[in-house]
Structure formats: structure tokens, C-alpha cells
N, C-alpha and C. Protein backbone atom coordinates (compact mmCIF):
# COMPACT_ATOMS: atom_id res chain seq x y z
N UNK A 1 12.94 8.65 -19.39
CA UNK A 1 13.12 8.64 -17.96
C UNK A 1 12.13 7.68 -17.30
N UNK A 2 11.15 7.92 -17.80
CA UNK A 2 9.90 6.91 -17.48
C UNK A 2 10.77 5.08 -17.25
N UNK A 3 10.66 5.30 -18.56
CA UNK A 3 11.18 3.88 -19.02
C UNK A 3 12.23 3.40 -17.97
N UNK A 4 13.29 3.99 -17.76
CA UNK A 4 14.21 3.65 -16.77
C UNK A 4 13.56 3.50 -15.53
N UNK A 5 12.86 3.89 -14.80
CA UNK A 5 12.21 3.87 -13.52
C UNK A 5 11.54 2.98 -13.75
N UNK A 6 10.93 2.47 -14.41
CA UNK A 6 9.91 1.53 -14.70
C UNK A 6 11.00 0.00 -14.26
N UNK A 7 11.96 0.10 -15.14
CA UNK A 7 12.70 -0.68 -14.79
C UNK A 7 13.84 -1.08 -13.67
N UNK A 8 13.84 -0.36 -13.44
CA UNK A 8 14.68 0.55 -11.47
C UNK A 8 13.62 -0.55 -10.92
N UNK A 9 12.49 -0.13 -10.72
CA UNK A 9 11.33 -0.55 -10.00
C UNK A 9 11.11 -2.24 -9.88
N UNK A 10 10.72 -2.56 -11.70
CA UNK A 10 10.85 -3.87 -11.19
C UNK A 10 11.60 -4.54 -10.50
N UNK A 11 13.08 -4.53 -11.07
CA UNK A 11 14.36 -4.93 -10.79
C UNK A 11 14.64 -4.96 -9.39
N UNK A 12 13.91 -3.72 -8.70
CA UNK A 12 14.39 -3.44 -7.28
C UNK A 12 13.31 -3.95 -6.17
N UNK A 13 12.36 -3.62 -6.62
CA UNK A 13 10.97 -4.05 -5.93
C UNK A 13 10.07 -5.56 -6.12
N UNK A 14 9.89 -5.87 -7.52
CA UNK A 14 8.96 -6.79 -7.88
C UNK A 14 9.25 -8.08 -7.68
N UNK A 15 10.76 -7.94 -8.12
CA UNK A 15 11.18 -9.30 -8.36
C UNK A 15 11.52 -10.07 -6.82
N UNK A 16 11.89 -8.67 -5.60
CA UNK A 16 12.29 -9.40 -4.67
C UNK A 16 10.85 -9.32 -4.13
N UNK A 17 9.56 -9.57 -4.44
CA UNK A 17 8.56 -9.40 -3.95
C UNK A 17 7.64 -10.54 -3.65
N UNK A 18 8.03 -10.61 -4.87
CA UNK A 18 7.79 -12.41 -5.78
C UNK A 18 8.80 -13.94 -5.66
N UNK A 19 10.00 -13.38 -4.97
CA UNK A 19 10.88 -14.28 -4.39
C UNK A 19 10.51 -15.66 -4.04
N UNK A 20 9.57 -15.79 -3.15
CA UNK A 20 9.08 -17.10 -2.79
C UNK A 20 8.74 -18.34 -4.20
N UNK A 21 7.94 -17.08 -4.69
CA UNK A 21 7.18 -17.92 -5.68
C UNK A 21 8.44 -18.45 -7.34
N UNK A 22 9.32 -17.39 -6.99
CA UNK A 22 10.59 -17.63 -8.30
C UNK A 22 11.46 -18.55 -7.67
N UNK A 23 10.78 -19.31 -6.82
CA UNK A 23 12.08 -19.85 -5.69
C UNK A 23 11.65 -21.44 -6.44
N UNK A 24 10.55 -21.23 -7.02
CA UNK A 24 10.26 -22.88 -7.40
C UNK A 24 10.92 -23.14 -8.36
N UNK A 25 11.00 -21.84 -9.14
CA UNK A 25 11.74 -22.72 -10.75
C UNK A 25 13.22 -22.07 -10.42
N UNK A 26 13.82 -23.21 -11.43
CA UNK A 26 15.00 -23.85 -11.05
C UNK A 26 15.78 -23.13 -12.58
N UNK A 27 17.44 -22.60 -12.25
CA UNK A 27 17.65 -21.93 -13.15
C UNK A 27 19.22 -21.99 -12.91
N UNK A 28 19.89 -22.72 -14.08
CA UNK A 28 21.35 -23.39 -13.93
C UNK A 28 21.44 -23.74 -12.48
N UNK A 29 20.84 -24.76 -12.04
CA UNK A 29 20.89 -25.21 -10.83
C UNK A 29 20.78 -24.14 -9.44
N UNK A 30 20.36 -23.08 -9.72
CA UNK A 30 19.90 -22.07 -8.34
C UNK A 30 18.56 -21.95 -8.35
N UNK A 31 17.77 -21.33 -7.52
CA UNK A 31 16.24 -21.24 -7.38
C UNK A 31 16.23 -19.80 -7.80
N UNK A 32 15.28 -19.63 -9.06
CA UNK A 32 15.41 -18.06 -9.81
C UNK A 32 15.00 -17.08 -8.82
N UNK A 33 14.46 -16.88 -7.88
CA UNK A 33 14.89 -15.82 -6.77
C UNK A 33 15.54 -15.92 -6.34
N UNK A 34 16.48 -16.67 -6.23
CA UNK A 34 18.05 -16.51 -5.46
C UNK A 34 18.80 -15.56 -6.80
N UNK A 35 18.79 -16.29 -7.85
CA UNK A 35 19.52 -16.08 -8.84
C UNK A 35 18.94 -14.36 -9.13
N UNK A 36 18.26 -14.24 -9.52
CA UNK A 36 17.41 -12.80 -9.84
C UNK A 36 17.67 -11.88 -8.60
N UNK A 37 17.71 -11.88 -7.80
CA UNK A 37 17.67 -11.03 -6.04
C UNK A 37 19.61 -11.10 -5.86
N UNK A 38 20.44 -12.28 -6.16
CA UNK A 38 21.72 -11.88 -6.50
C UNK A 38 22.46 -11.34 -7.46
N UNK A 39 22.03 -12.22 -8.52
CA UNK A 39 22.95 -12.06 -9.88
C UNK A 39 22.01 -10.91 -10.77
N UNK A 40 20.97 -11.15 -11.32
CA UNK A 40 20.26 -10.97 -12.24
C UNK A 40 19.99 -9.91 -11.81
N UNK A 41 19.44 -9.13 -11.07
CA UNK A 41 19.16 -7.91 -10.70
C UNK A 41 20.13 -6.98 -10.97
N UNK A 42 21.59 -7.14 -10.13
CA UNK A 42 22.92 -6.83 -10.48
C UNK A 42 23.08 -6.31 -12.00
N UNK A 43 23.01 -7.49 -12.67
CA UNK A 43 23.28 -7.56 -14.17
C UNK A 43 22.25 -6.78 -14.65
N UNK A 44 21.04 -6.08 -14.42
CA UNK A 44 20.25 -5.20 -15.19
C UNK A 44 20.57 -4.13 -14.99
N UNK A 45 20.79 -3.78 -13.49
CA UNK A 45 21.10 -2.29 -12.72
C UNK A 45 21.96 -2.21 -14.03
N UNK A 46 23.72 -2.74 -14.33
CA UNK A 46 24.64 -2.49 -15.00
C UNK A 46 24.30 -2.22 -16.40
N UNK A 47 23.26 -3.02 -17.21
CA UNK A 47 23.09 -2.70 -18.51
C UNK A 47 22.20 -1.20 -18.28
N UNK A 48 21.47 -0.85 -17.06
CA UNK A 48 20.74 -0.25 -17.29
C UNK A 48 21.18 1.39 -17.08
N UNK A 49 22.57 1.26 -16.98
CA UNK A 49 23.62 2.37 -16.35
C UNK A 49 24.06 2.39 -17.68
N UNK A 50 24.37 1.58 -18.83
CA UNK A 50 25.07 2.14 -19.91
C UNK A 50 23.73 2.64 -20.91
N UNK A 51 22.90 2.01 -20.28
CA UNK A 51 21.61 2.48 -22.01
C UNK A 51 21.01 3.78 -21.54
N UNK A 52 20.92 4.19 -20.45
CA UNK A 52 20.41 5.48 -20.11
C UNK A 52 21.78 6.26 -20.07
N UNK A 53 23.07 6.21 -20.03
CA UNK A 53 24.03 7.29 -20.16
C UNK A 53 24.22 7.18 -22.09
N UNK A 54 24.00 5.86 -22.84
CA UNK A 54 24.17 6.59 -23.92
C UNK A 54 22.79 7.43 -24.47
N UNK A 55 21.74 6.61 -24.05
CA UNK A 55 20.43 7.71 -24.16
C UNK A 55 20.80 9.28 -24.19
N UNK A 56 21.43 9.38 -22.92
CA UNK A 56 21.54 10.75 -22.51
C UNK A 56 22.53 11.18 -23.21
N UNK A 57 23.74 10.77 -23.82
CA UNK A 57 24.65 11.24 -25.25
C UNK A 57 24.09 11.50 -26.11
N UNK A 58 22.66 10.80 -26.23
CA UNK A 58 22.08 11.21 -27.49
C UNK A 58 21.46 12.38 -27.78
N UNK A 59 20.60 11.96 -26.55
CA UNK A 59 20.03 13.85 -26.48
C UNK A 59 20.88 14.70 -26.31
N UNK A 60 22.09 14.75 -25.64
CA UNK A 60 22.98 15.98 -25.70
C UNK A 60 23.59 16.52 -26.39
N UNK A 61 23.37 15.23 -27.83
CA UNK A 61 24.05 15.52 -29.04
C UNK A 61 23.04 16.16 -29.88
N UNK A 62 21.61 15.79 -29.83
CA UNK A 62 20.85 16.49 -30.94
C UNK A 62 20.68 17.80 -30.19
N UNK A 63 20.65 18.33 -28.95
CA UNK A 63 21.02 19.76 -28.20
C UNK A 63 21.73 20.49 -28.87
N UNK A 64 22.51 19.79 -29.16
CA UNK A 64 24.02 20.64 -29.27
C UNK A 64 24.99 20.91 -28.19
N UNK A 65 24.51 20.34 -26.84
CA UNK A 65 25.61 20.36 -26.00
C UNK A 65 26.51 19.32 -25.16
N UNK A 66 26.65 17.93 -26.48
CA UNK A 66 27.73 17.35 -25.97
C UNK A 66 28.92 17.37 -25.46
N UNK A 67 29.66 16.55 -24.77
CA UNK A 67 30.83 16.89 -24.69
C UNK A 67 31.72 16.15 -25.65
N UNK A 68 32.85 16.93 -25.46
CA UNK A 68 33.66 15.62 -27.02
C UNK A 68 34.68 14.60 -25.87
């Protein structure tokens, strides 16, 4: 759970924090705080929705109270 928040956090907080300064380097032709604060952020939230729901299959499976 940790771990996920940890990453919630950056993703949501740090990176748009630091914006200015990711604005210098240049990344497939966008300025990586544009790219990171649109796209890239996006794209972690989503991986970060499937690795904590299978996380949580996992533990529900060594429980014993998965669902099938």
C-alpha cells in the first residue's frame, strides 16, 4: 500500500511541481513537463491500476478468499 502511494504522490504532486524545470529537456519533440503532466502521468496512474488490483488477487488468493 505504501508503495502505491508513494507512487500516487510522485506522479500527482512532484512531477507537476518540477514542471518548469522538466520543461527544458526535450522529449519526442514536447518539453518533458508537458509530456509527463499530460501523457506520462496518465500512463502510470493506468499501469498503476492493474499492478495494485493484481497485487490485491494475490493476497486474496493466499487468504483464501478469492473470487473465481
Amino acid at each position: 500500500m505504501w508503495v502505491t502511494l508513494a507512487i500516487w504522490f510522485f506522479f500527482s504532486f512532484v512531477v507537476h511541481f518540477f514542471v518548469s524545470a522538466l520543461n527544458e529537456i526535450n522529449f519526442i519533440g514536447f518539453p518533458l513537463g508537458f509530456y509527463m503532466a499530460a501523457q506520462g502521468s496518465l500512463i502510470a496512474f493506468v499501469v498503476l491500476i492493474f499492478w495494485y488490483s493484481a497485487k490485491q488477487n494475490q493476497i486474496d488468493e493466499e487468504c483464501g478468499v478469492a473470487e473465481d
